[in-house]
Protein backbone atom coordinates (compact mmCIF):
# COMPACT_ATOMS: atom_id res chain seq x y z
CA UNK A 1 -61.20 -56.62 -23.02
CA UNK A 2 -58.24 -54.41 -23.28
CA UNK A 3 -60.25 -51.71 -24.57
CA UNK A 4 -62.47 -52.00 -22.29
CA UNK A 5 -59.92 -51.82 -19.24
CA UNK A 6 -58.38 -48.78 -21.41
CA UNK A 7 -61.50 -46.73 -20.86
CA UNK A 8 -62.14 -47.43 -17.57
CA UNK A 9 -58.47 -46.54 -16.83
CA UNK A 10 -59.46 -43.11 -18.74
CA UNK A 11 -62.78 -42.20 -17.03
CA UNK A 12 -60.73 -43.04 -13.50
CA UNK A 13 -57.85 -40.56 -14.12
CA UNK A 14 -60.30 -38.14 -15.12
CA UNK A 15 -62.55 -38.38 -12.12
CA UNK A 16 -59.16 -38.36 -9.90
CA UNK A 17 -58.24 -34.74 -11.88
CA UNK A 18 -61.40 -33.33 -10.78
CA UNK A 19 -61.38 -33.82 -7.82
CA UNK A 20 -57.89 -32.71 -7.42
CA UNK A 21 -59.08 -29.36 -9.03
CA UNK A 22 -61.79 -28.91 -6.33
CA UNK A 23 -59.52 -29.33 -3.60
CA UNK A 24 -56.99 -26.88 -5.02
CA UNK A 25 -59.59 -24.12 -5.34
CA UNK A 26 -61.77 -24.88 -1.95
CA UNK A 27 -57.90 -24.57 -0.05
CA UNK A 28 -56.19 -22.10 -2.47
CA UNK A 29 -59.19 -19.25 -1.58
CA UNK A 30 -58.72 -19.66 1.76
CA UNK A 31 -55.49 -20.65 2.74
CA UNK A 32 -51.86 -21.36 1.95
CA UNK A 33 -52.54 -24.64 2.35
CA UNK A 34 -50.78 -27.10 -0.66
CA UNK A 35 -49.00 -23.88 -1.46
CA UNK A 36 -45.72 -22.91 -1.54
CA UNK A 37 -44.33 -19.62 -1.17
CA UNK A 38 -41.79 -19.56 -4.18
CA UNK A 39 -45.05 -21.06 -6.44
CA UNK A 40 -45.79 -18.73 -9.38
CA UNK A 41 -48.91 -18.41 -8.23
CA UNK A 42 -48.94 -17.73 -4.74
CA UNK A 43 -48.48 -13.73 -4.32
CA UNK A 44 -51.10 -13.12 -6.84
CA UNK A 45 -53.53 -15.42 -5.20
CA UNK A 46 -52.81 -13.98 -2.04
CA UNK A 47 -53.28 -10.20 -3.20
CA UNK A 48 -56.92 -11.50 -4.89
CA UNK A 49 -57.62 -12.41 -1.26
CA UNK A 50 -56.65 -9.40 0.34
CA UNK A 51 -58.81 -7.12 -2.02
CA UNK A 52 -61.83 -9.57 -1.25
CA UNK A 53 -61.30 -9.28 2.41
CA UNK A 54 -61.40 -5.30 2.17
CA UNK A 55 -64.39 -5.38 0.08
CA UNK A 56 -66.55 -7.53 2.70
CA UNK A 57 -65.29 -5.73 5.37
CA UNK A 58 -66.57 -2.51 3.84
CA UNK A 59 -70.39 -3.80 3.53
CA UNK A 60 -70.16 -4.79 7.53
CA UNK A 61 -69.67 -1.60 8.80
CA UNK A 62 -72.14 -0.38 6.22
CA UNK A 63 -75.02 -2.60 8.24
CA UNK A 64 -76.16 -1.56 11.45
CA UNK A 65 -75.33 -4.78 14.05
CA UNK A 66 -78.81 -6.28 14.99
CA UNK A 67 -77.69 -5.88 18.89
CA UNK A 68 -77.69 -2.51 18.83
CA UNK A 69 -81.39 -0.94 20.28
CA UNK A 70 -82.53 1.58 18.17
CA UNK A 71 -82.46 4.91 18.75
CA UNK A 72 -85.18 7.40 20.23
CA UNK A 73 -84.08 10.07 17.64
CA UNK A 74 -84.37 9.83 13.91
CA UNK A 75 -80.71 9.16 12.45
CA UNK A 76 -80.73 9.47 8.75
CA UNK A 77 -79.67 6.61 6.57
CA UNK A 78 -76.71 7.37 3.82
CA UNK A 79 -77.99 6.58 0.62
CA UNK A 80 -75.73 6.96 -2.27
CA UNK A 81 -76.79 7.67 -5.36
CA UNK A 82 -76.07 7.34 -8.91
CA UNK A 83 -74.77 10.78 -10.67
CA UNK A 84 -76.94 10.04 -13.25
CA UNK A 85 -79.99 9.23 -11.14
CA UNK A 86 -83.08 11.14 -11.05
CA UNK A 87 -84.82 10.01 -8.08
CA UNK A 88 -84.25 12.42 -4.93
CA UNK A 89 -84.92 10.56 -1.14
CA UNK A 90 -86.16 12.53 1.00
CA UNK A 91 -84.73 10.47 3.95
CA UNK A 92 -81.22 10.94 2.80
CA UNK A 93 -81.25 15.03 2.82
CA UNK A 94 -82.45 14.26 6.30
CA UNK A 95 -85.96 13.94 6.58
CA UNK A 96 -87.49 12.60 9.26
CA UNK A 97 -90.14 9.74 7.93
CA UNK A 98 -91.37 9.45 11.59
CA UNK A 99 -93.14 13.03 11.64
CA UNK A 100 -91.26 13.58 15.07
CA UNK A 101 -88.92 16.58 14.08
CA UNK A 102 -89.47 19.59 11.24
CA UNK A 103 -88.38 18.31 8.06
CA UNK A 104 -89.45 21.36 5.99
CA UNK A 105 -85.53 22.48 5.74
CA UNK A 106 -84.65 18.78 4.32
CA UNK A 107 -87.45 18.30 1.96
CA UNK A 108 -87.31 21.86 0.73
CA UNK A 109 -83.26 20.87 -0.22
CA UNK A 110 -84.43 17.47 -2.02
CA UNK A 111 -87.05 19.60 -3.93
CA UNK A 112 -84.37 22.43 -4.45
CA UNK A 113 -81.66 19.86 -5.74
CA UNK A 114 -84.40 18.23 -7.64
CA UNK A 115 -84.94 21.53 -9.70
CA UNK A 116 -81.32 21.66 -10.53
CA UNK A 117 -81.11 18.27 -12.72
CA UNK A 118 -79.50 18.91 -15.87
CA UNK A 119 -81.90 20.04 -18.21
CA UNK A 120 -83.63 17.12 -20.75
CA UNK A 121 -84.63 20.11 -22.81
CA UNK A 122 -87.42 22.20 -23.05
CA UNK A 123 -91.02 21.78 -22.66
CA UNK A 124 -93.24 24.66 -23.57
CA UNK A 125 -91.02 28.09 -23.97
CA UNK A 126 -89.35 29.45 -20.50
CA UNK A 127 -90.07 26.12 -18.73
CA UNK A 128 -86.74 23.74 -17.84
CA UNK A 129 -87.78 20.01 -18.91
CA UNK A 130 -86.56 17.75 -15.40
CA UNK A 131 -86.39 14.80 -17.74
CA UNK A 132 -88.92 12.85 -15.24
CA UNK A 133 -87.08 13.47 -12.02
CA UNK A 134 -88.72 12.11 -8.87
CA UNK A 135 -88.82 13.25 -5.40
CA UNK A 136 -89.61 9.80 -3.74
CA UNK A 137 -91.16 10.30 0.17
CA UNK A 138 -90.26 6.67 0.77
CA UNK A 139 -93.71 5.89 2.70
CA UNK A 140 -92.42 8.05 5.23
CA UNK A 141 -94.78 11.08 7.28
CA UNK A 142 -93.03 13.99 7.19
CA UNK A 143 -93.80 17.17 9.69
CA UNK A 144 -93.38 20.48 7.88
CA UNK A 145 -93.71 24.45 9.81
CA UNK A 146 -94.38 26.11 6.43
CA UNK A 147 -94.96 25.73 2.52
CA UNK A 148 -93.32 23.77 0.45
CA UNK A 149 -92.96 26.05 -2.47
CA UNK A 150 -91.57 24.55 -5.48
CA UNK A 151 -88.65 27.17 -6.83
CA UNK A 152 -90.07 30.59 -8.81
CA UNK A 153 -87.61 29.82 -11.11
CA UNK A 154 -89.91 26.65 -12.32
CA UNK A 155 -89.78 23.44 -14.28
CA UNK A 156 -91.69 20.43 -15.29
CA UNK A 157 -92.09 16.55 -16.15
CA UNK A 158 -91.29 16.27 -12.23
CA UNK A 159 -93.32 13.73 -10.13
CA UNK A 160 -93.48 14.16 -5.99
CA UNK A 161 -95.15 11.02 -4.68
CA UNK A 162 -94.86 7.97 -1.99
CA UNK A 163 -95.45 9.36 1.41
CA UNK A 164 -97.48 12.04 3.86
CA UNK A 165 -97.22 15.68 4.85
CA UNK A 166 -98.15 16.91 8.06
CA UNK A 167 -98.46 20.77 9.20
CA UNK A 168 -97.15 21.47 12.30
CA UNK A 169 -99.01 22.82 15.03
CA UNK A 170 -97.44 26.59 14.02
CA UNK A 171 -97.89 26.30 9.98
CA UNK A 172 -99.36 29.56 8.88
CA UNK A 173 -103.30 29.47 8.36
CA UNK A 174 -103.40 31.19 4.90
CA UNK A 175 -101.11 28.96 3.10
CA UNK A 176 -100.17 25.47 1.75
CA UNK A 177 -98.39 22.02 2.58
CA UNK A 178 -97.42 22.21 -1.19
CA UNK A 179 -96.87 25.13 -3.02
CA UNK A 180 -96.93 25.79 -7.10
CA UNK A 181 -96.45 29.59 -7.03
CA UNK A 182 -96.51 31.24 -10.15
CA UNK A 183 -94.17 34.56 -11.44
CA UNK A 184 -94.51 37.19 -13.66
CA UNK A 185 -94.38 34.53 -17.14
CA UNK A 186 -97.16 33.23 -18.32
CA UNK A 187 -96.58 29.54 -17.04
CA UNK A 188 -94.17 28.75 -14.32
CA UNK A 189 -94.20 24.67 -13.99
CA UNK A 190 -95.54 22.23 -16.64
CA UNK A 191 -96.05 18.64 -16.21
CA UNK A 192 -95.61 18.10 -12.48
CA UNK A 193 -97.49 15.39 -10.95
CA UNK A 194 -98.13 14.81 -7.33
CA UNK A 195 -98.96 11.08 -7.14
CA UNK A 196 -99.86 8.63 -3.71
CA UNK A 197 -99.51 11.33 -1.17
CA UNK A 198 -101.74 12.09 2.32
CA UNK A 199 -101.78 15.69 3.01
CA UNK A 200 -102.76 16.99 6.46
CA UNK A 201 -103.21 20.55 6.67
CA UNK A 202 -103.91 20.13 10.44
CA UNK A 203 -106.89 22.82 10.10
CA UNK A 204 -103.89 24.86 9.25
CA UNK A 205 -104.96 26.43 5.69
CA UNK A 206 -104.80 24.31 2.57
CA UNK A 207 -103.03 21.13 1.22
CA UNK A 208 -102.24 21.96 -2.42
CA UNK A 209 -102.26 25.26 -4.56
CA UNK A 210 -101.41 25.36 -8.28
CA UNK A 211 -101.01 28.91 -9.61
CA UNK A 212 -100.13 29.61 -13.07
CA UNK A 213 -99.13 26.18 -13.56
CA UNK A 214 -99.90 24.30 -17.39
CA UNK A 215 -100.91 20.10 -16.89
CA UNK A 216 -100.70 19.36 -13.64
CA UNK A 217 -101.67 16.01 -12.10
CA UNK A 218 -103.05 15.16 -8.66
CA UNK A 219 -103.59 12.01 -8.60
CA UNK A 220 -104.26 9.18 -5.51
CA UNK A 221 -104.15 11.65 -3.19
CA UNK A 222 -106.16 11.68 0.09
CA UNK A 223 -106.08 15.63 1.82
CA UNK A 224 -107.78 16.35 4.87
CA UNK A 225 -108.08 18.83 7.95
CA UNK A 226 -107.91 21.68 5.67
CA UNK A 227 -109.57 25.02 7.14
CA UNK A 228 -109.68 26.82 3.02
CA UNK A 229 -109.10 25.12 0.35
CA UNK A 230 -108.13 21.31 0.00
CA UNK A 231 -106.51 22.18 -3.73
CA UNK A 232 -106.65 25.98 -4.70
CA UNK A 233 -106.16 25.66 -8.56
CA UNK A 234 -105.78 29.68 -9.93
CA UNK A 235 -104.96 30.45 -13.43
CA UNK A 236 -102.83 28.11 -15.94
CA UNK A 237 -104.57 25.26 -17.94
CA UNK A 238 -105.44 21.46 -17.59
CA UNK A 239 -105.13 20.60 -13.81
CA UNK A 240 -106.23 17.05 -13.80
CA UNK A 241 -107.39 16.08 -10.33
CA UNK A 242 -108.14 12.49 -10.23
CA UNK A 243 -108.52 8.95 -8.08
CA UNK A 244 -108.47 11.09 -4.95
CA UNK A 245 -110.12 11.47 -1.62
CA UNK A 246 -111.12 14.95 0.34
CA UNK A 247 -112.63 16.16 3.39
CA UNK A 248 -112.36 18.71 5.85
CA UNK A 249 -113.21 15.88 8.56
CA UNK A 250 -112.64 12.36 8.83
CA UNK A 251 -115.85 10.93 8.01
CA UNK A 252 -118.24 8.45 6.81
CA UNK A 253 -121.20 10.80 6.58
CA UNK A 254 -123.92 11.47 9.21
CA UNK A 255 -121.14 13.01 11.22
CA UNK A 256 -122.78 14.94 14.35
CA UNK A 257 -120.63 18.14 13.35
CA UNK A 258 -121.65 18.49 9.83
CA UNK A 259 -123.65 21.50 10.52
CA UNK A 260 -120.22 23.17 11.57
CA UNK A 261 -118.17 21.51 8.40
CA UNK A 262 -116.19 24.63 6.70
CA UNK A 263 -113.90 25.23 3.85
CA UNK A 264 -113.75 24.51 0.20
CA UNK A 265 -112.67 21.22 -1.09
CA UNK A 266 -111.95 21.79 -4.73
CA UNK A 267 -111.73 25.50 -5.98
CA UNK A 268 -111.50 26.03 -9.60
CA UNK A 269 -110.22 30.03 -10.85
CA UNK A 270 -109.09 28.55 -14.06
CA UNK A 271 -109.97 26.79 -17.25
CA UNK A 272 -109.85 23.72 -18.99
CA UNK A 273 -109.56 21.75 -15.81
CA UNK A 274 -111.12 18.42 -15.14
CA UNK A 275 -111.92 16.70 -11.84
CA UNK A 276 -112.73 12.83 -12.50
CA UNK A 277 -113.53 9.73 -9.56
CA UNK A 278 -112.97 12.09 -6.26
CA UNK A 279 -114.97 11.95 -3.33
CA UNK A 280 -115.53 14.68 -1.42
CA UNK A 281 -116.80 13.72 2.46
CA UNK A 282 -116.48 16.87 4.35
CA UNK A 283 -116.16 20.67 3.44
CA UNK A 284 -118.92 23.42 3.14
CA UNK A 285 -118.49 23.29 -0.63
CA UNK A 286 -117.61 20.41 -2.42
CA UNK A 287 -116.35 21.97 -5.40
CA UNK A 288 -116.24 25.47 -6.45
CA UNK A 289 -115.73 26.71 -9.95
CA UNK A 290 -115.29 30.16 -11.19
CA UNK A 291 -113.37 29.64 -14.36
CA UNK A 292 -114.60 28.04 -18.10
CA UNK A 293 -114.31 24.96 -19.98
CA UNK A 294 -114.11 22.85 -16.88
CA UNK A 295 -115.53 19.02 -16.66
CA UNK A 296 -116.46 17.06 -13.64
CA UNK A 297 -117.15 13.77 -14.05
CA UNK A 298 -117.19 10.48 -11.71
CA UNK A 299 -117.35 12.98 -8.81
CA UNK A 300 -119.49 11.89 -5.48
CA UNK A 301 -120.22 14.44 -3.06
CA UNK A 302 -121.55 14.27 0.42
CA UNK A 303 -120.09 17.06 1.79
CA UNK A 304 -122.16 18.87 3.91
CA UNK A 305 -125.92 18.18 3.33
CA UNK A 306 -128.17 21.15 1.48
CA UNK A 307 -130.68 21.72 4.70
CA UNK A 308 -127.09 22.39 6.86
CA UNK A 309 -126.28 25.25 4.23
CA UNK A 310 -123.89 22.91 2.10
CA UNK A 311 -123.55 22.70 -1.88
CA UNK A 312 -122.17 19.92 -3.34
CA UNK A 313 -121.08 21.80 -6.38
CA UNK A 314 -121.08 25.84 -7.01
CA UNK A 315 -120.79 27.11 -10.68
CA UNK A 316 -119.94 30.74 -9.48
CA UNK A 317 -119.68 32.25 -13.10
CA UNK A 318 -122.53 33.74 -14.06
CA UNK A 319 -122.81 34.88 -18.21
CA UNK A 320 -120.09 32.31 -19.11
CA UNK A 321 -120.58 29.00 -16.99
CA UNK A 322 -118.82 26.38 -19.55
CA UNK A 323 -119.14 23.21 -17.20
CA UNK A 324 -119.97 20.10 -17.78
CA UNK A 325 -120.74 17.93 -15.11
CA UNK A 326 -121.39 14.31 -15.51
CA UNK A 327 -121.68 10.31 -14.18
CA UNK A 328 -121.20 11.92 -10.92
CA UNK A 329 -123.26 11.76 -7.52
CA UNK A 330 -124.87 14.35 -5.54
CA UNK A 331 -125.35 12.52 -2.18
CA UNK A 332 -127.83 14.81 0.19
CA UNK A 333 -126.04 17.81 -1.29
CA UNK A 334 -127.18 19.83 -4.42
CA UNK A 335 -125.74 21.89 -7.60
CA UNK A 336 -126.15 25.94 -7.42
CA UNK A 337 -125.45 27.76 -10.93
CA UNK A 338 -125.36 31.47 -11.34
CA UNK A 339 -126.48 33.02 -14.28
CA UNK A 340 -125.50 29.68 -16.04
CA UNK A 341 -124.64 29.72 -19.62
CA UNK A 342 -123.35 26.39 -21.39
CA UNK A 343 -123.59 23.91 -18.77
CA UNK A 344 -124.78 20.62 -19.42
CA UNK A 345 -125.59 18.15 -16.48
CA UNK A 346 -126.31 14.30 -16.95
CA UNK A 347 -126.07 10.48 -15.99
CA UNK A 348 -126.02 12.32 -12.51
CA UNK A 349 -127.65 10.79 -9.19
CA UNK A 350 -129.25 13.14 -6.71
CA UNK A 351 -130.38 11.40 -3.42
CA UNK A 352 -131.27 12.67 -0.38
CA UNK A 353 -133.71 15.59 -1.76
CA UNK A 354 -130.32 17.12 -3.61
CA UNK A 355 -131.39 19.74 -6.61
CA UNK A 356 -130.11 22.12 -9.04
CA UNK A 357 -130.60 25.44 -8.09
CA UNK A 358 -130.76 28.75 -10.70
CA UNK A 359 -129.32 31.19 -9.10
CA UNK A 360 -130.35 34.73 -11.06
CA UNK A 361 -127.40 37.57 -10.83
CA UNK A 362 -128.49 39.16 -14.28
CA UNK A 363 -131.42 36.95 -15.47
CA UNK A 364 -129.57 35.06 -17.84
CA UNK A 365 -129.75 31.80 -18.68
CA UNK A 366 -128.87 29.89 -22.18
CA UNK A 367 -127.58 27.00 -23.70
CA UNK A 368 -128.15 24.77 -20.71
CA UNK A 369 -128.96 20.87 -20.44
CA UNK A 370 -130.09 18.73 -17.58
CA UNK A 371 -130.73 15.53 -19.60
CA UNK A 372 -131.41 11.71 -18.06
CA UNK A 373 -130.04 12.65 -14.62
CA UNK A 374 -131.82 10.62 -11.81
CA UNK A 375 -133.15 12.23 -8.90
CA UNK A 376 -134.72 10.51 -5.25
CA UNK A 377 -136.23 12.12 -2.29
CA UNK A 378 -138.15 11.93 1.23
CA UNK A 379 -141.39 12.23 -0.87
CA UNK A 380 -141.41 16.03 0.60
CA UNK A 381 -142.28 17.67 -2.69
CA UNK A 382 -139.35 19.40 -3.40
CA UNK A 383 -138.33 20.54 -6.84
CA UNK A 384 -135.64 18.48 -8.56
CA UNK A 385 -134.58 22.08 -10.61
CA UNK A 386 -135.47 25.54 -8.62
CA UNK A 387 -134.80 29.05 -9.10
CA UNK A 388 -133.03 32.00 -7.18
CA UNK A 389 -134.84 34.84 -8.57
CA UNK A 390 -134.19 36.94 -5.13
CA UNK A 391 -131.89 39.28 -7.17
CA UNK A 392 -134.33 40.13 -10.12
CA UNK A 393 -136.26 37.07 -12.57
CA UNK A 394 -134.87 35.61 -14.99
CA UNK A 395 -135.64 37.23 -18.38
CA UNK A 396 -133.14 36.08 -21.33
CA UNK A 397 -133.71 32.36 -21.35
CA UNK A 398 -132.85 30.81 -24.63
CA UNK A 399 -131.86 27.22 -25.38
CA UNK A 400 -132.91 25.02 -22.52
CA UNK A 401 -133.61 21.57 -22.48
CA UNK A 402 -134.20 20.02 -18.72
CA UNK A 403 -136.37 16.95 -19.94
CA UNK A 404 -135.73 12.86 -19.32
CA UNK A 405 -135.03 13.18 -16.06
CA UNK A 406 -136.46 10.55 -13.65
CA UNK A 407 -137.73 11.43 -10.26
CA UNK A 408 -138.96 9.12 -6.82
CA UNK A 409 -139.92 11.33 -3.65
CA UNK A 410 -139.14 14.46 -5.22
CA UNK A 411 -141.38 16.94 -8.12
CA UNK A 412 -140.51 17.16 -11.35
CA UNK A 413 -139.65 20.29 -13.28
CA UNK A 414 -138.80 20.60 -16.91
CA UNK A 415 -138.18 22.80 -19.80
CA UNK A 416 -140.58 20.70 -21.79
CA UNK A 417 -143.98 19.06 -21.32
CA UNK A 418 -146.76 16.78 -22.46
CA UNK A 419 -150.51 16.58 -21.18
CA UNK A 420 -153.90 15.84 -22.55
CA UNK A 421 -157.41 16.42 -21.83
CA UNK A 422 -160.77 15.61 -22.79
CA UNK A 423 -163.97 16.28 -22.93
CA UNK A 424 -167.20 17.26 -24.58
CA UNK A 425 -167.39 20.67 -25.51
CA UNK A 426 -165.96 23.21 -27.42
CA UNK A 427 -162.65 25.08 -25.41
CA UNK A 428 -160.15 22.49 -23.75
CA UNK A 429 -156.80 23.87 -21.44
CA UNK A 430 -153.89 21.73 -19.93
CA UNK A 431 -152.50 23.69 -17.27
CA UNK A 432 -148.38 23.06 -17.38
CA UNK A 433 -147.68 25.10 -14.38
CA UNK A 434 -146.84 21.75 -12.18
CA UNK A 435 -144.31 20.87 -14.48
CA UNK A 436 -142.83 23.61 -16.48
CA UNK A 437 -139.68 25.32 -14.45
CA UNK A 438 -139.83 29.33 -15.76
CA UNK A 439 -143.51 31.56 -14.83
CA UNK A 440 -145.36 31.87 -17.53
CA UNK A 441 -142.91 31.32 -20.55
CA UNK A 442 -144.37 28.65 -23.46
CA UNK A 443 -142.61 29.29 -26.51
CA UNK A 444 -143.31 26.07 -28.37
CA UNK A 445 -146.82 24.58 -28.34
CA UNK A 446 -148.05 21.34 -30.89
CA UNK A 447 -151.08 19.51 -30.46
CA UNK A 448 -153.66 17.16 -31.86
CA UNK A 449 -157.74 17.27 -31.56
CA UNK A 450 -158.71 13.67 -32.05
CA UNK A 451 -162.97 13.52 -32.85
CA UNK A 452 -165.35 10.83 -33.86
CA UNK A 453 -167.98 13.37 -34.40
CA UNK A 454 -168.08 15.77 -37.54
CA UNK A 455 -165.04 17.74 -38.75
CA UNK A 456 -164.49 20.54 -36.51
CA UNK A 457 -162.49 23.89 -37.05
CA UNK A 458 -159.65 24.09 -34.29
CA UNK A 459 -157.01 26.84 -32.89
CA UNK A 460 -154.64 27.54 -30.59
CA UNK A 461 -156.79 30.08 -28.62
CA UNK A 462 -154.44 30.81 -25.67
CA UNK A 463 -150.73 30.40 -24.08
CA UNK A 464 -150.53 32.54 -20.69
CA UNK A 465 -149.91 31.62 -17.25
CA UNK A 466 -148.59 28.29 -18.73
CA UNK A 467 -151.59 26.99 -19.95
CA UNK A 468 -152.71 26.03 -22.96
CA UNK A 469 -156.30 26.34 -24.17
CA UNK A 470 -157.54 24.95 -27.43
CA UNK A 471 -160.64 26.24 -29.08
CA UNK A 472 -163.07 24.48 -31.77
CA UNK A 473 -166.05 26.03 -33.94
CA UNK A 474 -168.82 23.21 -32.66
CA UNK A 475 -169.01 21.26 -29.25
CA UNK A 476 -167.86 17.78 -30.17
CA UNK A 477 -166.39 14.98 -27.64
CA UNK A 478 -162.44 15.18 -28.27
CA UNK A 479 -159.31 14.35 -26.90
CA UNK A 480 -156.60 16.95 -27.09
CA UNK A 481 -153.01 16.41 -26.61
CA UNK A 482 -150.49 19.15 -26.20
CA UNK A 483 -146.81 19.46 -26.06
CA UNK A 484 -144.76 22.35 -24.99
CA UNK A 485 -141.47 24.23 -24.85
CA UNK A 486 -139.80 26.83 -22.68
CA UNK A 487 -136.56 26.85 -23.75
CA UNK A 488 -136.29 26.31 -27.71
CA UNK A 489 -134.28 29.15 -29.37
CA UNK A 490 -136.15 33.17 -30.04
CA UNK A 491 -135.91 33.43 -33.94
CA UNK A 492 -136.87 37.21 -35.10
């Protein structure tokens, strides 16, 4: 029993310390209370209060009181950064995220202090490595009077993203909202991405223009209202324009000012570019390239439809085309290829009567493929392939293959071709002009006579004009099956 009291006597004075402790600390943070001034204790206590008291009355005057109205003109927040950090605000060089004022002087600092990070090395020679600094547009709309033109002295591994650009109504016509400008090396920026941006040009010039630039990125990006180019890529290598959305207009298609749509969306005077998933819904040409070893792929246009004058894509290289365009959609609006030379074309839908025009400068054409594309149309008997011969025929034509193509509404026309025919006699012909794409050109013919009767001598008596005649030595009843080719490779 007496142990029993003992421990009960322990756990009491134990709960009574506690408690004691929690009134000490809930009056000794707050007050003198249960203090007294000669205690040990008390100036330092009182000191640790003092420094608290500064400290929260430092973060109230950093808050804006919730009575006050806001104000009708933009006032810039203070944000402080980190001296380490490598993410630039726009807002806190004194943009205006409300698009009411000019903020080309504040975002042109931001991308100027941006440039002067301390190096993280170099990427390739001449070019300053940023170390993955970011110029963050904090879902604001910014208003801009001319270019933002990153500096001539260059840089890379920078990313610009999180917001829009507007031109003004005064923004000079023959320029860009953002500006890669090249100098006399041979690269000026590497490894600058522009990420999650709307870019207005206002039907002010362009949006974006990347000049002598080496892996650039443009990437969720939606650009409109441009009057010349949407992106303007010239020079450099391996601009990859991706996930993104252009058009001169606002648009859904079937807009009743298509006829008058203008401007280039995409323009390509480089190589080793690649544009993949972009939809183009407004522009005269959807994509224009003049420079080699470029791929297109995932890329739906509806730009301006072919009977307004539009062209979904224009390969405007001729001798030295390099393209290859696939999984992409031509929507009412074709392909147009000059002099083409290594371009292969496939998984591709054409709707809306869209085809792939040959467009002779020279008369060259070689090493081309339009393989298992798909193509539908009004059931007006147009040509899925056709050819420009307005400047002089086409004469060197060497390794083309436009076969497995599938067709609804529209003709077909192919490289290669298969027919039959049959009867009792001794001369057949297939005539391959419906199918076969170049005037009389068969360089390739195979066939079979199949007979019941006797065992007749046979020959290859004719190829002109596309057709194909077959001869035997007696009249028998036969059927003869042919197969020819336009565009296997000339052998001396």
């Amino acid at each position: 029993m007496k142990v029993i009291m003992a421990r009960g006597a322990l756990v009491f004075s134990m709960f009574m310390g506690l408690a004691s402790l929690i009134v000490v600390h809930v009056y000794g943070e707050n007050s003198k209370v249960g203090r007294l001034p000669d205690s040990p204790n008390y100036d330092q206590i009182h000191r640790m209060q003092r420094i608290k008291a500064s400290f929260l009355r430092r973060d109230l005057v950093s808050l804006p009181p919730s009575s006050i109205s806001p104000s009708p003109s933009y006032d810039p927040p203070v944000i402080l950064m980190s001296s380490s950090s490598r993410v630039y605000h726009a807002t806190s060089y004194g943009a205006d995220p409300t698009g009411k004022t000019d903020s080309t002087e504040a975002l042109l600092r931001t991308i100027s202090d941006a440039f002067e990070t301390p190096s993280g090395g170099v990427l390739i020679q001449g070019i300053k490595n940023l170390g993955g600094t970011q110029i963050h547009l904090e879902g604001g709309s910014y208003m801009i009077s001319r270019p933002l033109r990153l500096p001539a002295t260059g840089g890379g591994n920078l990313l610009i993203h999180g917001g829009s650009i507007r031109a003004s109504d005064d923004f000079p016509t023959d320029q860009y909202l953002i500006e890669l400008s090249g100098s006399s090396l041979p690269y000026t920026y590497e490894d600058i991405t522009l990420k999650d941006l709307m870019l207005d040009s206002n039907y002010k010039g362009g949006a974006i223009s990347v000049i002598n630039s080496l892996r650039t990125t443009i990437d969720n990006c939606y650009i409109a209202h441009f009057s010349t180019n949407g992106v303007l890529v010239q020079g450099g290598h391996e601009t990859y324009i991706r996930n993104s959305f252009l058009g001169q207009h606002i648009t859904a298609g079937g807009d009743p000012g298509e006829r008058n749509f203008s401007g280039t969306a995409i323009n390509l005077i480089g190589n080793d570019n690649a544009v993949t998933d972009v939809v183009i819904f407004s522009a005269a040409i959807g994509v224009m390239v003049s420079g080699q070893a470029n791929t297109l792929s995932g890329v739906h246009c509806y730009n301006k439809a072919t009977g307004w004058g539009g062209i979904g894509i224009y390969l405007r290289l001729p001798g030295l085309t390099q393209t290859r365009i696939v999984n992409s959609y031509l929507d009412y609006t074709g392909i147009v290829a000059e002099d083409p030379v290594q371009l292969h074309i496939s998984s591709t839908f054409f709707l809306g009567d869209a085809f792939i025009l040959f467009k002779s400068i020279k008369g060259i054409v070689n090493g081309v493929n339009i393989v298992d594309n798909m193509f539908s149309g009004s059931g007006n008997g147009i040509e899925i392939v056709q050819l420009d011969q307005s400047n002089g025929p086409f004469k060197a034509i060497d390794e083309v293959v436009i076969d497995r193509n599938n067709v609804k509404g529209m003709t077909l026309k192919a490289t290669v071709a298969r027919g039959s025919t049959q009867g009792n006699g001794s001369s057949w012909t297939v005539d391959f002009n419906p199918v076969l794409l170049f005037p009389n050109l068969i360089k390739l013919v195979q066939y079979s006579l199949s007979t019941s009767k006797s065992f007749p001598n046979h020959a290859l008596r004719n190829v002109s004009g596309n057709r194909v005649t077959i001869e035997s030595d007696i009249a028998v009843p036969a059927m003869v099956y042919v197969m020819v080719d336009q565009g296997m490779v000339s052998t001396s």
